[in-house]
N, C-alpha and C. Protein backbone atom coordinates (compact mmCIF):
# COMPACT_ATOMS: atom_id res chain seq x y z
N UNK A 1 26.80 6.97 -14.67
CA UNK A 1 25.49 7.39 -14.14
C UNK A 1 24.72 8.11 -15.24
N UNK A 2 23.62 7.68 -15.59
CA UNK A 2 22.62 8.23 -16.36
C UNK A 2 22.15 10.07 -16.12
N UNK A 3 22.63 10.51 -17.08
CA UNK A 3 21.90 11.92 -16.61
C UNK A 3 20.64 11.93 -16.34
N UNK A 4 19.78 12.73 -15.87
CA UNK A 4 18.39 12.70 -15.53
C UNK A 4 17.70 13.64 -16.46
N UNK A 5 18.59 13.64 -17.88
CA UNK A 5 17.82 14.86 -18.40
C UNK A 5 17.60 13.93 -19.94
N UNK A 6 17.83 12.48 -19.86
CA UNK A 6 18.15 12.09 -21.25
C UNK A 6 16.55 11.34 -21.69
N UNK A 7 15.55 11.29 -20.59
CA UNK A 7 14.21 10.77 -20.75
C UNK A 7 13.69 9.40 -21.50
N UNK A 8 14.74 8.97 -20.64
CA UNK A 8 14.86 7.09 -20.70
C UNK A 8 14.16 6.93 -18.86
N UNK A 9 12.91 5.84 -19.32
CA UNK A 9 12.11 5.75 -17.66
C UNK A 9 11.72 4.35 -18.60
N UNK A 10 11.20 3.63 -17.13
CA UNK A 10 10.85 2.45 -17.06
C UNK A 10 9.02 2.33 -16.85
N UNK A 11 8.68 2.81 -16.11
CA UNK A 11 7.21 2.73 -15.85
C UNK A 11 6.83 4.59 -15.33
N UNK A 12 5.49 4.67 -14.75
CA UNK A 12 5.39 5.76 -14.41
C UNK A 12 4.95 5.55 -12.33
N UNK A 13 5.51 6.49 -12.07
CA UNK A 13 4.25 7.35 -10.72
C UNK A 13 3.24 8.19 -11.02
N UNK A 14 2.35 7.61 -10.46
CA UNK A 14 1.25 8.66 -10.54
C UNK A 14 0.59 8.77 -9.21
N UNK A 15 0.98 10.31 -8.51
CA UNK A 15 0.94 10.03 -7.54
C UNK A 15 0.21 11.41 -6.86
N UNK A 16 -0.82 10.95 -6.28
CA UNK A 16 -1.74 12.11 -5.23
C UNK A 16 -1.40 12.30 -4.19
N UNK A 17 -2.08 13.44 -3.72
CA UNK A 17 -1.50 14.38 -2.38
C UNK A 17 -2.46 14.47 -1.41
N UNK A 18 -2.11 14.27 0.06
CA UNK A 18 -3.68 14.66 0.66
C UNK A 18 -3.08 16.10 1.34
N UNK A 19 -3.83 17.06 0.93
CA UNK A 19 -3.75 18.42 1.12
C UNK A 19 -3.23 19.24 2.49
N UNK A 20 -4.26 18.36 3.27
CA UNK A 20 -3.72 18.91 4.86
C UNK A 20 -2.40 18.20 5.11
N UNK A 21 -1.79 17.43 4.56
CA UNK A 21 -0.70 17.20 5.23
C UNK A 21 0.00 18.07 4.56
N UNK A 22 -0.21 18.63 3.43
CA UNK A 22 0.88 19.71 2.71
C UNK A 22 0.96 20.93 3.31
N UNK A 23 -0.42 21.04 3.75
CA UNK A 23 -0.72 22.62 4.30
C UNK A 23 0.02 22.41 6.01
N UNK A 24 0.14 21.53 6.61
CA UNK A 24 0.37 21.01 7.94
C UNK A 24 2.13 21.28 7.77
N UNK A 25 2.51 20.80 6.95
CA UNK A 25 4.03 20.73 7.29
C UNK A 25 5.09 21.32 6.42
N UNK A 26 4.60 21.56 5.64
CA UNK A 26 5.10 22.42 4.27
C UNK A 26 4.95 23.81 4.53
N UNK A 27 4.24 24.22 4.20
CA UNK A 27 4.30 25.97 4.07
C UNK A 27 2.82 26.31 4.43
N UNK A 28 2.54 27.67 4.97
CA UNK A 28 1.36 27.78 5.07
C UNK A 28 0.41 27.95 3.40
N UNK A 29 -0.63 27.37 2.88
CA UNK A 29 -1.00 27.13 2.18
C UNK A 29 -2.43 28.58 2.15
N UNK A 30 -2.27 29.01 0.88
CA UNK A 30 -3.47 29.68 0.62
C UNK A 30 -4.74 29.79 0.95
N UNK A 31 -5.67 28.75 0.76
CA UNK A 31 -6.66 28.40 1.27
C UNK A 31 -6.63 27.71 3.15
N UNK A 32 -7.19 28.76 3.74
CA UNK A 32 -7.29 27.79 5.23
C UNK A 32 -7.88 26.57 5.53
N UNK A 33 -8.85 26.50 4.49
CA UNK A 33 -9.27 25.23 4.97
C UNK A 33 -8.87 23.98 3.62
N UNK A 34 -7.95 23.67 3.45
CA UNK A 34 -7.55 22.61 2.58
C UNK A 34 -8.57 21.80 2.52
N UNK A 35 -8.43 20.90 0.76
CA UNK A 35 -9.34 19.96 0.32
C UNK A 35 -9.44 18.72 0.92
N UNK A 36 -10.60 18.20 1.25
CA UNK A 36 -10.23 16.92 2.28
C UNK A 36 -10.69 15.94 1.28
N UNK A 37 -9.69 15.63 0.30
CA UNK A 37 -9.74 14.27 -0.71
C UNK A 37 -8.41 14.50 -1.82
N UNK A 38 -8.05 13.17 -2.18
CA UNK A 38 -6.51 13.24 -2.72
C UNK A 38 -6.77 14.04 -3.89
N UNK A 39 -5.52 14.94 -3.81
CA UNK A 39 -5.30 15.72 -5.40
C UNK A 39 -4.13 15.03 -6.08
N UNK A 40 -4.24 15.40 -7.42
CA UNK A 40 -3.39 14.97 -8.11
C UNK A 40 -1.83 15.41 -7.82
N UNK A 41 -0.42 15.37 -7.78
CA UNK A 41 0.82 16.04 -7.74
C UNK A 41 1.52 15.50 -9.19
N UNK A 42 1.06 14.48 -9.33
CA UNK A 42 2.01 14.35 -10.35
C UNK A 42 2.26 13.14 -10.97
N UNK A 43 2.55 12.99 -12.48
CA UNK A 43 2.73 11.97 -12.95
C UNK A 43 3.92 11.82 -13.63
N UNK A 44 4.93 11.14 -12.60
CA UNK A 44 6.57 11.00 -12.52
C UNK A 44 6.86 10.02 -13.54
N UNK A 45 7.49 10.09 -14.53
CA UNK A 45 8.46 8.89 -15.15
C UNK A 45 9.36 8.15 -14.57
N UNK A 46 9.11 6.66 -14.36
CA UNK A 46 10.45 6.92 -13.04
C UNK A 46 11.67 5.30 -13.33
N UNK A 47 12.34 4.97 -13.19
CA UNK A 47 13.17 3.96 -13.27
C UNK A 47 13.43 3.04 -11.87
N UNK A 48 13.76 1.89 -12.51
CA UNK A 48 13.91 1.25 -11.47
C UNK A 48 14.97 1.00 -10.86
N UNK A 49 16.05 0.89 -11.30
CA UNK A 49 17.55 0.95 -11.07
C UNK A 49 18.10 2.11 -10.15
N UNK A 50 17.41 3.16 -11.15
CA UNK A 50 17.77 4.71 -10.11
C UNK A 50 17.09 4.63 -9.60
N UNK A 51 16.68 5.40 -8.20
CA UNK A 51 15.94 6.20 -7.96
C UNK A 51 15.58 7.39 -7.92
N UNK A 52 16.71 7.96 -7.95
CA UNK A 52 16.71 9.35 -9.14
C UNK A 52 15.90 9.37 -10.23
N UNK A 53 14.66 10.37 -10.00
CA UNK A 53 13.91 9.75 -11.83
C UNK A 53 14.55 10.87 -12.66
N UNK A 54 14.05 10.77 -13.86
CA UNK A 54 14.33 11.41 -14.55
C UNK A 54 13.67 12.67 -14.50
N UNK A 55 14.16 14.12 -14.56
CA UNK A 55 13.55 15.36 -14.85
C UNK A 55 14.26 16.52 -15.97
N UNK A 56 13.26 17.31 -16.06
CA UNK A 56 13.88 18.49 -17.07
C UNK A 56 14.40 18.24 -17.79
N UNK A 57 13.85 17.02 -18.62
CA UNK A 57 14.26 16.41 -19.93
C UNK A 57 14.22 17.41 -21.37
N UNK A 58 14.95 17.36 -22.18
CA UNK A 58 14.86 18.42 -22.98
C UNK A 58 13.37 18.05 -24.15
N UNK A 59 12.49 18.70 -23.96
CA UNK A 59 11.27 18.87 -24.92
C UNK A 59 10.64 19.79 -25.26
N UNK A 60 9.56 19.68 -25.31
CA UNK A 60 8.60 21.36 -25.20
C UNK A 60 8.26 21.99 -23.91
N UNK A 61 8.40 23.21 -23.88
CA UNK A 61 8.04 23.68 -22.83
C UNK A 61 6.53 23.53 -22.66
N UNK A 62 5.95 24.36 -21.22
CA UNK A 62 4.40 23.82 -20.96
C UNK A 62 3.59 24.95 -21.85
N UNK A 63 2.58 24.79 -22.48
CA UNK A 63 1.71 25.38 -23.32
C UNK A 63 0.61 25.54 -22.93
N UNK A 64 0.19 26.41 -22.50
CA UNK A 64 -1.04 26.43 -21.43
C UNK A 64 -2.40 26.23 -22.87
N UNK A 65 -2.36 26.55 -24.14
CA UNK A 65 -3.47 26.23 -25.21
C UNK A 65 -2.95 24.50 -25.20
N UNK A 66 -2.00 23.90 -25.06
CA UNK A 66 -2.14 22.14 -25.38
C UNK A 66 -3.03 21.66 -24.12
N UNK A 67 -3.18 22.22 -23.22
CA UNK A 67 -4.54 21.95 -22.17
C UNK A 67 -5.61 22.07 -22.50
N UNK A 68 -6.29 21.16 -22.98
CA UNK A 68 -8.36 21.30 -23.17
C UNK A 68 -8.56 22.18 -22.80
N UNK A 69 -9.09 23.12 -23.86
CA UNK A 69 -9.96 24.30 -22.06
C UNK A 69 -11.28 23.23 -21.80
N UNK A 70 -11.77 22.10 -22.67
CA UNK A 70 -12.33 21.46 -21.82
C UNK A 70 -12.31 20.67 -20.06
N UNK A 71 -10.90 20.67 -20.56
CA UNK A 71 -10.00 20.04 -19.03
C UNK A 71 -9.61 20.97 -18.18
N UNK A 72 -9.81 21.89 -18.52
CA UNK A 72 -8.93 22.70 -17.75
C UNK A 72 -10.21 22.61 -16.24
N UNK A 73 -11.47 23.11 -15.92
CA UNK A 73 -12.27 23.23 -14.64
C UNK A 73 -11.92 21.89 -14.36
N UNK A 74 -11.57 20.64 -14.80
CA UNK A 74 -11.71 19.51 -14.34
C UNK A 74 -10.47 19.75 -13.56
N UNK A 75 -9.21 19.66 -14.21
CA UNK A 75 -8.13 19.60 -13.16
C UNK A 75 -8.19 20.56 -12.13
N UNK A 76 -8.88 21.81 -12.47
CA UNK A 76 -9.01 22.79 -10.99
C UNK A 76 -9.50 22.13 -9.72
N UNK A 77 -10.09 20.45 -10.08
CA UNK A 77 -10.42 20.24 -9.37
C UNK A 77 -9.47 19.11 -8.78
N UNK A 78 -9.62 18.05 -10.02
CA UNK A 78 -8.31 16.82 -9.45
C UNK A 78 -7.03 17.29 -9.33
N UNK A 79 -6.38 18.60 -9.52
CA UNK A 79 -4.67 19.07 -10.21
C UNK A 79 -5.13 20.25 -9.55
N UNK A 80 -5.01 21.20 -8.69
CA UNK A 80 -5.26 22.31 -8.06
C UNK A 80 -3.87 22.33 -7.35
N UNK A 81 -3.10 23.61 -7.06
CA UNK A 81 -1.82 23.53 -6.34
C UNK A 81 -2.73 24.31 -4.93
N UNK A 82 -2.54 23.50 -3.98
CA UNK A 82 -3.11 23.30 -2.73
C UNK A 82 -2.25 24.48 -2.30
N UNK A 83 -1.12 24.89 -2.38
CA UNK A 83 -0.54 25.39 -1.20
C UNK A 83 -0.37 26.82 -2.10
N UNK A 84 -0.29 27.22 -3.35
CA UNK A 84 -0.44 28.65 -3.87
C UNK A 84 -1.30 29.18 -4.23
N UNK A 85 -2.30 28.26 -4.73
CA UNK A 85 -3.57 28.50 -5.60
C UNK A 85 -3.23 28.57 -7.13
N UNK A 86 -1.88 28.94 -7.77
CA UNK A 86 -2.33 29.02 -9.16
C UNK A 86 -1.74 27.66 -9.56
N UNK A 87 -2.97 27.12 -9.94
CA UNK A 87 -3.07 26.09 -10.94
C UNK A 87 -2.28 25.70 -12.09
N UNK A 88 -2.19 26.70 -12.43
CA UNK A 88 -1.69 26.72 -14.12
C UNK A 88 -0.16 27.03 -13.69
N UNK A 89 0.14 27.18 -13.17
CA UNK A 89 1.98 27.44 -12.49
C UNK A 89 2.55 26.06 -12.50
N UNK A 90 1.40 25.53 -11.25
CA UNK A 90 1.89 23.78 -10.87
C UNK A 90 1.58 22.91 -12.06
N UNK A 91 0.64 22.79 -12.75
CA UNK A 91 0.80 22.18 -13.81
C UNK A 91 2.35 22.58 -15.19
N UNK A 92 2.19 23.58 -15.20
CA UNK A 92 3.58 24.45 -16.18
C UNK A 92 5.03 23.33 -15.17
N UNK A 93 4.60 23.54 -13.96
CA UNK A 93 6.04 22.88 -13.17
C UNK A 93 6.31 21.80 -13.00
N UNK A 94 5.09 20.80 -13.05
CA UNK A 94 5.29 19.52 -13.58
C UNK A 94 5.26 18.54 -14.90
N UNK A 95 4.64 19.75 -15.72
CA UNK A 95 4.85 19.06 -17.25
C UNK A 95 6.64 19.24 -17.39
N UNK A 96 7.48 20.54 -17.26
CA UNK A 96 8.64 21.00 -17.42
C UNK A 96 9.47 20.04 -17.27
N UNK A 97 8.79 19.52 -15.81
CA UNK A 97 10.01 18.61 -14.74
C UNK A 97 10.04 17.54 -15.00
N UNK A 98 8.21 16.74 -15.05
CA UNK A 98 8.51 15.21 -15.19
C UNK A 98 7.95 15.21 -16.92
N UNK A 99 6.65 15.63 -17.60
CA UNK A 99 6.32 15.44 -18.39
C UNK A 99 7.15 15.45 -19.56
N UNK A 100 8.01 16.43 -19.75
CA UNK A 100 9.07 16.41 -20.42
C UNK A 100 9.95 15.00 -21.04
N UNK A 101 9.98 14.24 -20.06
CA UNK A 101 10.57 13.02 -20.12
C UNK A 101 9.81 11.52 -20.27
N UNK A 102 8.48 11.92 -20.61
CA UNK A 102 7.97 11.10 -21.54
C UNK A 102 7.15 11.34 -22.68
N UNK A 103 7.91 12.83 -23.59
CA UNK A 103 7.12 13.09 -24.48
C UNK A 103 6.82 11.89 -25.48
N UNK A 104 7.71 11.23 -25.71
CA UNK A 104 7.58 10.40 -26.68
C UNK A 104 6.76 9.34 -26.66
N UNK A 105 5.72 9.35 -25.47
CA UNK A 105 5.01 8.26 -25.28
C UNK A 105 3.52 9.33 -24.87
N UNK A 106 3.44 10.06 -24.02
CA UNK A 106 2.50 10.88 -23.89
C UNK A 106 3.50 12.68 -24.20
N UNK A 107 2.04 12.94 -25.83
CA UNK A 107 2.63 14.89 -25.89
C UNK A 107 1.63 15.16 -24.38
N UNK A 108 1.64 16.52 -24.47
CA UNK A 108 1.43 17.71 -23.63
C UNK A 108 -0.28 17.19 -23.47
N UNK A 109 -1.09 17.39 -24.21
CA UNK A 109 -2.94 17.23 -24.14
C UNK A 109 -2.72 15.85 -23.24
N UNK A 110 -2.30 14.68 -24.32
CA UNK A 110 -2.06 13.16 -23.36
C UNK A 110 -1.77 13.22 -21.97
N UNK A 111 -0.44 14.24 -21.80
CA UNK A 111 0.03 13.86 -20.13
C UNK A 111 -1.48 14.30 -19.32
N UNK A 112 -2.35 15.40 -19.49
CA UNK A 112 -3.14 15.90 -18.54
C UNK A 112 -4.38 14.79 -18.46
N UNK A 113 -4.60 14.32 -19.83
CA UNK A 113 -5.56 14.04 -20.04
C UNK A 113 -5.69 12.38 -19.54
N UNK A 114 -4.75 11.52 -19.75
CA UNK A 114 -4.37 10.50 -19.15
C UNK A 114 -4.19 10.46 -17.02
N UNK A 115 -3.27 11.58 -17.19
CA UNK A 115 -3.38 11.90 -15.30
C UNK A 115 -4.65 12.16 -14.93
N UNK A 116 -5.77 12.37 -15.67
CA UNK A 116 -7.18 13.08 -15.21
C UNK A 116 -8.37 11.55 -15.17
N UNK A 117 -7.78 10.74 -16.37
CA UNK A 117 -8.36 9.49 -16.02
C UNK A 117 -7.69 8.95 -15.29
N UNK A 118 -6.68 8.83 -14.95
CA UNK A 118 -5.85 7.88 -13.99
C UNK A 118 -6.48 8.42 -12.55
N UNK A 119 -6.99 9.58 -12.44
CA UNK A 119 -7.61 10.27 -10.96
C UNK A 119 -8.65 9.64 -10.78
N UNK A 120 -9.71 9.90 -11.61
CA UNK A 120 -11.09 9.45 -12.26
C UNK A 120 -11.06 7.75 -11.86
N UNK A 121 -10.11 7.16 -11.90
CA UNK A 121 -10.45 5.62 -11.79
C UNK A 121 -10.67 5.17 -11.17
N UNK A 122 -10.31 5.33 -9.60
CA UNK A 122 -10.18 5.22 -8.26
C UNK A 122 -10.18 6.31 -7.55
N UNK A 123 -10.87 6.22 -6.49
CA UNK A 123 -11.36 7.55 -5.63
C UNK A 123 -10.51 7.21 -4.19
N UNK A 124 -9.12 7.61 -4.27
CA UNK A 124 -8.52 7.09 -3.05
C UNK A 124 -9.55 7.69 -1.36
N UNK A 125 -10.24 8.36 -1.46
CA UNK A 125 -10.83 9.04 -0.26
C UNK A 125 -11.94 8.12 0.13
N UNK A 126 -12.55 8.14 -0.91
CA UNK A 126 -13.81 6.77 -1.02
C UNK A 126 -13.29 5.78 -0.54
N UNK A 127 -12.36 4.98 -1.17
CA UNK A 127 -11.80 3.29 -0.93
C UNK A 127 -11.20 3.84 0.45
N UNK A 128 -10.59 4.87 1.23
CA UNK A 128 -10.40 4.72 2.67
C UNK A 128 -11.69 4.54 3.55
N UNK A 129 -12.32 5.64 3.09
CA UNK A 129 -13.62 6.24 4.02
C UNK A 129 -14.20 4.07 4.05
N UNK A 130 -14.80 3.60 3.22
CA UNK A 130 -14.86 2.68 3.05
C UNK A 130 -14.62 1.68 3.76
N UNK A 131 -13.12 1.63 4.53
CA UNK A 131 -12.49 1.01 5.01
C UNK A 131 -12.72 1.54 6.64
N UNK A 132 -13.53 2.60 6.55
CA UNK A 132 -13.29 3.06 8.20
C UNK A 132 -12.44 3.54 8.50
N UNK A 133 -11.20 4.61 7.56
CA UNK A 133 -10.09 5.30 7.47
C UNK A 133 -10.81 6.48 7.16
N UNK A 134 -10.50 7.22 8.14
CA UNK A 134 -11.11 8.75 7.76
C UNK A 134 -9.78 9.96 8.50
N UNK A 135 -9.91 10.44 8.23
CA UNK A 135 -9.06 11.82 9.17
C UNK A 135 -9.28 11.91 10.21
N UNK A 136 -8.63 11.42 11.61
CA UNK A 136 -8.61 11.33 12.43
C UNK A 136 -7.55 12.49 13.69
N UNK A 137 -8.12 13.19 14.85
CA UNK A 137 -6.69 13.72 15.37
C UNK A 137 -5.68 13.17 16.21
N UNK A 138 -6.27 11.84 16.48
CA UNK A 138 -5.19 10.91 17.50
C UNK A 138 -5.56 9.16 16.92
N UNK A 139 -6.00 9.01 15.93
CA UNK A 139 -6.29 7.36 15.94
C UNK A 139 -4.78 7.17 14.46
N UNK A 140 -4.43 5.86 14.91
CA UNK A 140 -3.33 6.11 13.94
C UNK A 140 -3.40 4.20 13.10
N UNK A 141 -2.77 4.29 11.92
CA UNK A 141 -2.80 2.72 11.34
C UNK A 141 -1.89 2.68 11.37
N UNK A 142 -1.32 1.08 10.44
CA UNK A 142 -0.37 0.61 9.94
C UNK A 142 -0.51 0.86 9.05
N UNK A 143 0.82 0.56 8.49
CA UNK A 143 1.06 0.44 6.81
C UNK A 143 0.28 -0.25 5.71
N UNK A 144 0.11 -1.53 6.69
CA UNK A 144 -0.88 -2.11 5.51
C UNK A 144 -2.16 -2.13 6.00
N UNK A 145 -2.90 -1.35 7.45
CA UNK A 145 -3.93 -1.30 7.15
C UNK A 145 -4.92 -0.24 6.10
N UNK A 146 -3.65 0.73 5.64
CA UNK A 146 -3.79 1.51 4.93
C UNK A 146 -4.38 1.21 3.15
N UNK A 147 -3.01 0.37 2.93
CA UNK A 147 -2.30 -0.38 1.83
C UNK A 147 -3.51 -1.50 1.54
N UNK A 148 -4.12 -2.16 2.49
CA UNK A 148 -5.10 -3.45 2.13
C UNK A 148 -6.10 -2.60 1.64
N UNK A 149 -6.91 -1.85 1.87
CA UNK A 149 -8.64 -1.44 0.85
C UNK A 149 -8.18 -1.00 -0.50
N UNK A 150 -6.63 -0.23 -0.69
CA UNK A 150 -6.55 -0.13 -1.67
C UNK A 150 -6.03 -1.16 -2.72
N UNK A 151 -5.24 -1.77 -2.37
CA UNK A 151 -4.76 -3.10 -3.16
C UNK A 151 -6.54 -3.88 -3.33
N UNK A 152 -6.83 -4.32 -2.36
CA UNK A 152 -8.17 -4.73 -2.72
C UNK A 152 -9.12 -4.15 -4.09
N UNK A 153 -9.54 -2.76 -3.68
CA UNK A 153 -10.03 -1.85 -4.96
C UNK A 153 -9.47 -1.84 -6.00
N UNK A 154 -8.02 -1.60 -6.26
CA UNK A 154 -7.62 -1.08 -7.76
C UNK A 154 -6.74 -2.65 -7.96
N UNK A 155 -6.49 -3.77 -7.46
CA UNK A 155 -6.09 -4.92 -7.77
C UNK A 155 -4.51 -4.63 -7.93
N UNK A 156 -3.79 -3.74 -7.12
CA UNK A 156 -3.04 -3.40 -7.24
C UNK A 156 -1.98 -3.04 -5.96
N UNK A 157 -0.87 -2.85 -5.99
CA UNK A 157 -0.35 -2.03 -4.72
C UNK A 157 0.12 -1.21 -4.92
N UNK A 158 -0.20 -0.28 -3.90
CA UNK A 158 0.60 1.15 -4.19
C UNK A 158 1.74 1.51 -3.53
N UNK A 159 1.85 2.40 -3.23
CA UNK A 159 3.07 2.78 -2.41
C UNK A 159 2.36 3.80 -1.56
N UNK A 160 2.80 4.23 -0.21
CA UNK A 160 2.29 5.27 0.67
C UNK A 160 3.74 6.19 0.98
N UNK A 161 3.26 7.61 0.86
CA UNK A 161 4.91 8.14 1.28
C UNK A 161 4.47 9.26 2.58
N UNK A 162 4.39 9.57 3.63
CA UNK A 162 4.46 10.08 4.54
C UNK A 162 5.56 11.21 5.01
N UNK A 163 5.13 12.13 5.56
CA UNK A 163 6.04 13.48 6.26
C UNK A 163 5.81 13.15 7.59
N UNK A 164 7.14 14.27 7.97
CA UNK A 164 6.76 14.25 9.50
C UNK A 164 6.53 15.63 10.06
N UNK A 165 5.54 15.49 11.32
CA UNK A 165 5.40 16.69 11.87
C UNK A 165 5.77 16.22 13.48
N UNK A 166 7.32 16.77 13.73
CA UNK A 166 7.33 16.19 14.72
C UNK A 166 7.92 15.18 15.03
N UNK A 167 7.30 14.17 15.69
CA UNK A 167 7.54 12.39 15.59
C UNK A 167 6.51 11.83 14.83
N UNK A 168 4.89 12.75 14.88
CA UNK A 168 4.24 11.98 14.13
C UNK A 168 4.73 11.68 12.57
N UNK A 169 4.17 10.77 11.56
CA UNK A 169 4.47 10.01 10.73
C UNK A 169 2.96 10.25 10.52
N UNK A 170 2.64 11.45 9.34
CA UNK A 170 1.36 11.79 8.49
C UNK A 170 1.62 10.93 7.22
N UNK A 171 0.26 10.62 6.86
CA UNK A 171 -0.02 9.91 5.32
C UNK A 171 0.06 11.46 4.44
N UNK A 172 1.17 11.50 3.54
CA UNK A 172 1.27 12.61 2.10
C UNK A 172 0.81 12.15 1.06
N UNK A 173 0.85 11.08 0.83
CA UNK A 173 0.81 10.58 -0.72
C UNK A 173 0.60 9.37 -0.93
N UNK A 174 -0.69 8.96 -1.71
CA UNK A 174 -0.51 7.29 -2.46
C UNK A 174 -0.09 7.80 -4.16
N UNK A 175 0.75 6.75 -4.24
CA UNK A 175 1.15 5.95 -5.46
C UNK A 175 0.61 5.13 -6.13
N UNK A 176 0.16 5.44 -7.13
CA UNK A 176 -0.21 4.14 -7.76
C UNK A 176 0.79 4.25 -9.20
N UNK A 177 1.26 3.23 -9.49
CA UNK A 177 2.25 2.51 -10.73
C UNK A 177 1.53 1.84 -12.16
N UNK A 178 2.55 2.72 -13.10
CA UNK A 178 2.03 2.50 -14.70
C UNK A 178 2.59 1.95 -15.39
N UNK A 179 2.46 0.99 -16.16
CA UNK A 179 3.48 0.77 -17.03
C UNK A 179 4.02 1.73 -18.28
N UNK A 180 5.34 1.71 -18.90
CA UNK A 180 5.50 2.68 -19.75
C UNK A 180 4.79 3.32 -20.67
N UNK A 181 3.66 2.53 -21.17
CA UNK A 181 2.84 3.24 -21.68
C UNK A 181 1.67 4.07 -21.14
N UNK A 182 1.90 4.06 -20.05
CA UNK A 182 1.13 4.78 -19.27
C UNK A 182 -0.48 4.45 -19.27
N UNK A 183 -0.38 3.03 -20.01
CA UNK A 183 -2.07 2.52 -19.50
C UNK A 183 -2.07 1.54 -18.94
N UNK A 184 -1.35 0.84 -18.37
CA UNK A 184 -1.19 -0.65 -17.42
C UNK A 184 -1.41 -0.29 -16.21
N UNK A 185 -2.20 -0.78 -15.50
CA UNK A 185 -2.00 -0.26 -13.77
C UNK A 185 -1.24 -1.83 -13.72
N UNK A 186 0.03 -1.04 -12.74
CA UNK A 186 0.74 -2.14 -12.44
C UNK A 186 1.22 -2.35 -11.12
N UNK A 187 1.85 -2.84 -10.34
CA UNK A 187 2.33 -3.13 -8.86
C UNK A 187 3.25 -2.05 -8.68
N UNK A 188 3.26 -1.36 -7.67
CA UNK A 188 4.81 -0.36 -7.07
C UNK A 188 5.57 -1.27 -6.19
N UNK A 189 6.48 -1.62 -7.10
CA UNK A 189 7.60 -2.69 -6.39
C UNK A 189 8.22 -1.54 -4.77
N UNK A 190 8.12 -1.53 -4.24
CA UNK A 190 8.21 -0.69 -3.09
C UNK A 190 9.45 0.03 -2.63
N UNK A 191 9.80 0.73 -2.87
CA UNK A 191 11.04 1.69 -2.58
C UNK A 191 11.19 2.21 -0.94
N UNK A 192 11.15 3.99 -1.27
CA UNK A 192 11.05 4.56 -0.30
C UNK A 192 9.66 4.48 0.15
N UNK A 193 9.23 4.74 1.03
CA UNK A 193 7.71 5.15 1.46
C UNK A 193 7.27 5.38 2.77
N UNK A 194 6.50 5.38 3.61
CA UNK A 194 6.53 5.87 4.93
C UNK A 194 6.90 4.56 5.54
N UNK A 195 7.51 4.95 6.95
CA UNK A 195 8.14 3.63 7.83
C UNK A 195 7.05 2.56 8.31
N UNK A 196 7.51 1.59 7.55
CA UNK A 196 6.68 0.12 8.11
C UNK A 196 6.19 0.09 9.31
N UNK A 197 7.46 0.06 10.25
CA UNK A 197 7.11 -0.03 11.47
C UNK A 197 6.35 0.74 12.36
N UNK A 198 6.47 1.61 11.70
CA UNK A 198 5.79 3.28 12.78
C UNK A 198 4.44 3.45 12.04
N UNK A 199 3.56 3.71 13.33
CA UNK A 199 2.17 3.92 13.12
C UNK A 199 2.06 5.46 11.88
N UNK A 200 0.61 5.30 11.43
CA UNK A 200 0.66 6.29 10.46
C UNK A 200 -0.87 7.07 10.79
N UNK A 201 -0.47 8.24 11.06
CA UNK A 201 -1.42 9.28 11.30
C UNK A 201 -2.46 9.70 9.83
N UNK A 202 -3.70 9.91 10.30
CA UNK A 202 -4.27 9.98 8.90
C UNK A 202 -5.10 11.52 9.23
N UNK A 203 -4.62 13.07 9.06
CA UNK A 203 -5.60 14.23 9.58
C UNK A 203 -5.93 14.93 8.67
């Protein structure tokens, strides 16, 4: 078995959060009224064999000067940690964890700066709203009525990963998939993700 610290990955995740479901089932979150449009969480190195990705690969630690201070108001906006407020923590906790393990393809400026266009490219809130998918407190989809405006828009498929509150089955997260160099938008061959069968709440 591959350690998870040796920062050998196959493609990437890059993958957003919709806020109220974090603030809903996770922890009570700082701000009461959470952002109603996807934030960034993270841009995972990930393999295909495992599913274990790789983390806490040995590299540089996070450097809060290798962040643009040009970039920096931008991610306050796409990269904001929804549920503490400090910003600069959650970023420090995901360069550590996942960024680490693809220094050799993206340093420290690259990882933010690449995750900030990869946000920038597609407006997952837009391509729902679009679709007549909005935040709803009792109307619920399928999987792929979710999955179709966006495959449509970014020519691609993503992956959807869902929590539960309850029995309901909330939308947490789209995926969208990179190739190793982290500029290919490519297909998310489909793993884990929220249950096919079971309707999917969108609030």
């Amino acid at each position: 078995i591959m350690s998870t610290g040796d920062g050998s990955y196959d493609y990437f995740q890059f993958v957003q959060q919709w806020p109220p479901t974090n603030c809903r089932v996770r922890t009570k979150c700082s701000n009461p009224r959470p952002l109603q449009y996807f934030t960034i969480h993270g841009l995972w190195p990930s393999n295909y064999s495992n599913p274990k990705m790789p983390s806490n690969c040995i590299g540089s630690q996070f450097n809060e000067s290798r962040v643009y201070p040009y970039l920096r108001p931008k991610l306050k906006i796409s990269w904001p940690d929804v549920e503490s407020g400090n910003d600069t923590k959650f970023w420090e906790g995901e360069w550590n964890k996942h960024g680490t393990c693809s220094e050799r393809i993206l340093n420290q400026m690259q990882y933010f700066q690449r995750s900030q266009a990869m946000w920038r490219s597609h407006n997952i809130s837009e391509i729902l709203k679009n679709a007549s998918i909005v935040p709803h407190p009792t109307q619920t989809w399928t999987y792929s009525d979710i999955v179709s405006p966006i495959k449509t828009a970014t020519k691609r498929t993503p992956l959807l990963r869902c929590k539960y509150d309850k029995k309901t089955q909330l939308l947490h997260e789209v995926v969208f998939c990179y190739g190793y160099k982290a500029l290919k938008h490519i297909d998310c061959n489909r793993t884990a993700g929220c249950r096919n069968q079971q309707a999917i709440s969108f609030q």
